[in-house]
C-alpha atoms as a PDB file:
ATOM      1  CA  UNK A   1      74.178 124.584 108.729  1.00  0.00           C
ATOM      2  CA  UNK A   2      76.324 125.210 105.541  1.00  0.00           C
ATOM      3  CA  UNK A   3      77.396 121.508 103.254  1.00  0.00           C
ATOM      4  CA  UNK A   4      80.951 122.690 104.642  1.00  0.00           C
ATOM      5  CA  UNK A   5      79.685 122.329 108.161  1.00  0.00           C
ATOM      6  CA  UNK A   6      77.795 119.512 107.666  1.00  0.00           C
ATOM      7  CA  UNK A   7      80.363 117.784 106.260  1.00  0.00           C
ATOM      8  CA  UNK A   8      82.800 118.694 108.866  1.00  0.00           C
ATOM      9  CA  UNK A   9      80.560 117.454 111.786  1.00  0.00           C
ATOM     10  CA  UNK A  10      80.271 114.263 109.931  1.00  0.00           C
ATOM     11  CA  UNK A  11      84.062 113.714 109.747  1.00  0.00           C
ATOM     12  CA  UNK A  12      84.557 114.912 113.804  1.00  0.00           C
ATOM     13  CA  UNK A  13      81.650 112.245 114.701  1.00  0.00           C
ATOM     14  CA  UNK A  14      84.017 109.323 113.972  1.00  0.00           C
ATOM     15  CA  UNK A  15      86.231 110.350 116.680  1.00  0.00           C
ATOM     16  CA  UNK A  16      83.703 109.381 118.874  1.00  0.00           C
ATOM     17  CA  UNK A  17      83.413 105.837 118.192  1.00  0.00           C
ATOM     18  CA  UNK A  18      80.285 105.479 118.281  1.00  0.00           C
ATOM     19  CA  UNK A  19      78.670 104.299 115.189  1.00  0.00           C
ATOM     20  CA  UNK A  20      75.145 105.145 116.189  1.00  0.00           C
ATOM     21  CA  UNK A  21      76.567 109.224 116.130  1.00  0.00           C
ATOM     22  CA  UNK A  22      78.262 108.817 112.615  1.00  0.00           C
ATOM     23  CA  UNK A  23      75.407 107.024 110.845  1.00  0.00           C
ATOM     24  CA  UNK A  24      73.116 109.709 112.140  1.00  0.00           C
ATOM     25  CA  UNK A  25      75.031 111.986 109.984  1.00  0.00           C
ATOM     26  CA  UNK A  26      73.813 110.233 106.722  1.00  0.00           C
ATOM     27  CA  UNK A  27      70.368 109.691 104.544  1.00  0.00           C
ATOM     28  CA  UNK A  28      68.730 106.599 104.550  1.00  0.00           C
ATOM     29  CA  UNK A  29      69.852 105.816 100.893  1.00  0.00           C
ATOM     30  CA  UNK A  30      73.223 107.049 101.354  1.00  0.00           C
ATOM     31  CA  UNK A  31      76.070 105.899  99.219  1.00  0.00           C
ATOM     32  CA  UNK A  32      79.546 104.885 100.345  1.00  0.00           C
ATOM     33  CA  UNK A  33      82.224 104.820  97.545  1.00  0.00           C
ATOM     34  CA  UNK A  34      85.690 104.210  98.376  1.00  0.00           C
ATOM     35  CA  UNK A  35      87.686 104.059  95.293  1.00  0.00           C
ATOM     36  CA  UNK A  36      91.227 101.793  94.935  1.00  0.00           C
ATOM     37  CA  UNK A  37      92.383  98.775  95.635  1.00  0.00           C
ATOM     38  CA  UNK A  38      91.192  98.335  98.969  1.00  0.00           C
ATOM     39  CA  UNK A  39      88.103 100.080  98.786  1.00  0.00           C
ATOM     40  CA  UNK A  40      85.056  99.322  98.750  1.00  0.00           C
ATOM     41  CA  UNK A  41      81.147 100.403  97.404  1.00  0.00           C
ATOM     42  CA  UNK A  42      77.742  99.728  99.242  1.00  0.00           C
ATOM     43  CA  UNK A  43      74.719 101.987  99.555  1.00  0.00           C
ATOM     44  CA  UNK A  44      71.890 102.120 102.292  1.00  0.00           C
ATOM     45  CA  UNK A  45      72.029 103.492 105.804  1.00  0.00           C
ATOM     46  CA  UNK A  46      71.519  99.992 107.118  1.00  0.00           C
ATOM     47  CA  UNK A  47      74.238  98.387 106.261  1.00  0.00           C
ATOM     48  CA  UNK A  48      76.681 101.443 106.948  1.00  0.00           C
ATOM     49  CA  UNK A  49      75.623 101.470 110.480  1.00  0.00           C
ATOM     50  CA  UNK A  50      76.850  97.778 110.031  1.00  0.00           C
ATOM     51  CA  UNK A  51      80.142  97.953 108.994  1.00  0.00           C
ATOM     52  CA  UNK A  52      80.689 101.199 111.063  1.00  0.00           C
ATOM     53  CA  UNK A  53      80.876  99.112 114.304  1.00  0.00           C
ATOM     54  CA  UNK A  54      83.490  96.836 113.374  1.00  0.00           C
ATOM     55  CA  UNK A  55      85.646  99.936 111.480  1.00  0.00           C
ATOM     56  CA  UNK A  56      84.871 101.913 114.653  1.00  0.00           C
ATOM     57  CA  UNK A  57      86.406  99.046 117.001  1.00  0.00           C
ATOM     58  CA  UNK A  58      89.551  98.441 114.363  1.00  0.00           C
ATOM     59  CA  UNK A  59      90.800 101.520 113.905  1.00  0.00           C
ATOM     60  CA  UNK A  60      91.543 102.932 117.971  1.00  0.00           C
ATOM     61  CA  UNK A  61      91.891 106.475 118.352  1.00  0.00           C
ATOM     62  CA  UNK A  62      90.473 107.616 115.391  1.00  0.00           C
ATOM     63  CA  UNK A  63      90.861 110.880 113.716  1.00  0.00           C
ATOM     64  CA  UNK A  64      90.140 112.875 110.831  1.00  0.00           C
ATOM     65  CA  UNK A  65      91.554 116.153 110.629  1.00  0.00           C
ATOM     66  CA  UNK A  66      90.867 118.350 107.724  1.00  0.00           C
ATOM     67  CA  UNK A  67      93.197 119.844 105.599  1.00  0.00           C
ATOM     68  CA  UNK A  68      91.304 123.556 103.807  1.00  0.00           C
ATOM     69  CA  UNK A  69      87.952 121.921 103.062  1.00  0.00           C
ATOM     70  CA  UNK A  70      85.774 123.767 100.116  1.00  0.00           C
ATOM     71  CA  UNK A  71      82.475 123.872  99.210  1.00  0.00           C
ATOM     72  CA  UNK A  72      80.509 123.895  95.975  1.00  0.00           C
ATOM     73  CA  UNK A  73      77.082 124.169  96.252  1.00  0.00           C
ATOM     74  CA  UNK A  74      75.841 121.066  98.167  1.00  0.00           C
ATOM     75  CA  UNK A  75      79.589 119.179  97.427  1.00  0.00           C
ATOM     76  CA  UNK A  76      82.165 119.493  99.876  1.00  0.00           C
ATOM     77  CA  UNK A  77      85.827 118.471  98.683  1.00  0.00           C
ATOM     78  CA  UNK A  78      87.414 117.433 101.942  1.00  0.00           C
ATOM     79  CA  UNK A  79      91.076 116.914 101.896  1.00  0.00           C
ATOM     80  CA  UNK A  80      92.234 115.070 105.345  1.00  0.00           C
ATOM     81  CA  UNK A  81      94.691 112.779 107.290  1.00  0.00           C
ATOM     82  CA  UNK A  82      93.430 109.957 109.284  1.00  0.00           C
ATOM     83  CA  UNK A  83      95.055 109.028 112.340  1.00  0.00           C
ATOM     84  CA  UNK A  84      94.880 106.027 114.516  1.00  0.00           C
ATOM     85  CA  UNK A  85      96.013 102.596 115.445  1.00  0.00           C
ATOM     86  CA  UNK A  86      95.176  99.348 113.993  1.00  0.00           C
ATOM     87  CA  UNK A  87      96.363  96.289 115.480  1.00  0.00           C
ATOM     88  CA  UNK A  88      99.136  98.300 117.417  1.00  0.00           C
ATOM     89  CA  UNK A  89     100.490 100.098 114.877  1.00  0.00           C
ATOM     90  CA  UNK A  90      99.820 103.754 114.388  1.00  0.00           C
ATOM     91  CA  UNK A  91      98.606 104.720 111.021  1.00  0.00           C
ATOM     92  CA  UNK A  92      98.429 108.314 109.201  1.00  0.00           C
ATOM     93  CA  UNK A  93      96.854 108.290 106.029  1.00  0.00           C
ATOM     94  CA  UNK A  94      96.227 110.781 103.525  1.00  0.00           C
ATOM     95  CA  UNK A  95      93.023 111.134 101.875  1.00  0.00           C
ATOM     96  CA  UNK A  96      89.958 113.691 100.129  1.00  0.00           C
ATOM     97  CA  UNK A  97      86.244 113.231 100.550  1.00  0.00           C
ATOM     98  CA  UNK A  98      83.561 114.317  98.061  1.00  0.00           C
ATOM     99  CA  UNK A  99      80.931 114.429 100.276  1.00  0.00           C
ATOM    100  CA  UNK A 100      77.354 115.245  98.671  1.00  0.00           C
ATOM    101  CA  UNK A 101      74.319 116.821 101.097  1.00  0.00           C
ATOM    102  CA  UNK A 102      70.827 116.516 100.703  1.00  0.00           C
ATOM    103  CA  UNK A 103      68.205 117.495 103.322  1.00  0.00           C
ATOM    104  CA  UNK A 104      71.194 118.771 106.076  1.00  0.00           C
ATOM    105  CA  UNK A 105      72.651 115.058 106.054  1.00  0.00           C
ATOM    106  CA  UNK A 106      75.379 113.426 103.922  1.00  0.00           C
ATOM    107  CA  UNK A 107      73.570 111.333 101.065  1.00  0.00           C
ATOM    108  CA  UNK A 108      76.968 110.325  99.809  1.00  0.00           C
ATOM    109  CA  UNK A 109      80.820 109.990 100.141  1.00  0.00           C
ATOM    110  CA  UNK A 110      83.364 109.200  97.630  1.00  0.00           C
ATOM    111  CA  UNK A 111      86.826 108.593  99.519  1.00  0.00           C
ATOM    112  CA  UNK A 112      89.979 108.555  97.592  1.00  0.00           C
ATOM    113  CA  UNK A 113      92.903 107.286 100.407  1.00  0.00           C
ATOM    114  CA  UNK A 114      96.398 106.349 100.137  1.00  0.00           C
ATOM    115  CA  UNK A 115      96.502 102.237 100.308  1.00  0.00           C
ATOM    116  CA  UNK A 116      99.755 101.934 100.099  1.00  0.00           C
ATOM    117  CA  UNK A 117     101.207 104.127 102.744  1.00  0.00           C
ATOM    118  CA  UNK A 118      98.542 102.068 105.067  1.00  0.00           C
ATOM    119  CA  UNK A 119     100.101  99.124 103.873  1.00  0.00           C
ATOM    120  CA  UNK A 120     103.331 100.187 104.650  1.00  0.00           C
ATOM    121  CA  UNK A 121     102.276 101.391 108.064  1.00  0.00           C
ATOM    122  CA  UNK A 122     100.634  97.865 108.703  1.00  0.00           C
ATOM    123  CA  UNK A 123     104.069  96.580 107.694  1.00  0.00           C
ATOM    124  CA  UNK A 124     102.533  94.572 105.006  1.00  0.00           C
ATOM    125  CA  UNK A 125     103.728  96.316 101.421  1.00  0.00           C
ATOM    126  CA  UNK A 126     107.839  96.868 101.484  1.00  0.00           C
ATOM    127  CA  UNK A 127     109.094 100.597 101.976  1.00  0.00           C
ATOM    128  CA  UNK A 128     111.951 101.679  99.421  1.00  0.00           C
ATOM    129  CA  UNK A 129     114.232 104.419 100.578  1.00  0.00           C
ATOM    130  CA  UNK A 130     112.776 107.295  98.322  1.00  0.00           C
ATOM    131  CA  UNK A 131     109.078 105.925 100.129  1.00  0.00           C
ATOM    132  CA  UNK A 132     107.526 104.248  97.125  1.00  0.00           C
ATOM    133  CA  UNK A 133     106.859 100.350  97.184  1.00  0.00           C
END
């Protein structure tokens, strides 16, 4: 498989729910960066497979879906929008992956996602008319 593939499998596996299927995706020393305010940073395979369970179960319904992915090499920018439902709201945010492969699986992720418009959605950050908080 081609990083783009790779990549893209690992993005369609969290529609599954299943944690087990996503982690599979990723290298035992794989890093997780999510960058802003309500990201977060961890490495190690072990404790993704962790977290993934509870992020699996919070976010129903969930959904990547690309938006013209490109490879460089073995680094996949990955433009998408996330859909699902947290806590009964339905949420669409906006978002690009650098996703890094080594060895056909995903030895790191750098997400870059819009906090604010989930904020919004969760009806916890105010909404101004032209959209901005």
């Amino acid at each position: 498989m081609t990083p783009l593939e790779i990549a893209l499998a690992y993005l369609d596996s969290f529609a599954s729910g299943d944690p087990d299927r996503v982690a599979a995706c990723v290298t035992e020393d794989f890093r997780n960066d999510q960058m802003g305010a309500l990201g977060s940073r961890f490495q190690g395979k072990s404790q993704y497979r962790e977290r993934l369970a509870s992020f699996l179960e919070r976010f129903a319904g969930l959904s990547y879906t690309p938006c013209d992915p490109f490879a460089t090499g073995n680094r996949v920018a990955l433009p998408y929008r996330m859909t699902a439902t947290d806590a009964g709201h339905p949420i669409a945010i906006d978002g690009v992956m650098i996703i890094t492969i080594r060895d056909q699986l995903v030895c790191a992720r750098v997400d870059y996602w819009d906090g604010l418009t989930y904020l919004q959605q969760m009806e916890m950050a105010p909404v101004t008319p032209d959209g901005d908080a």
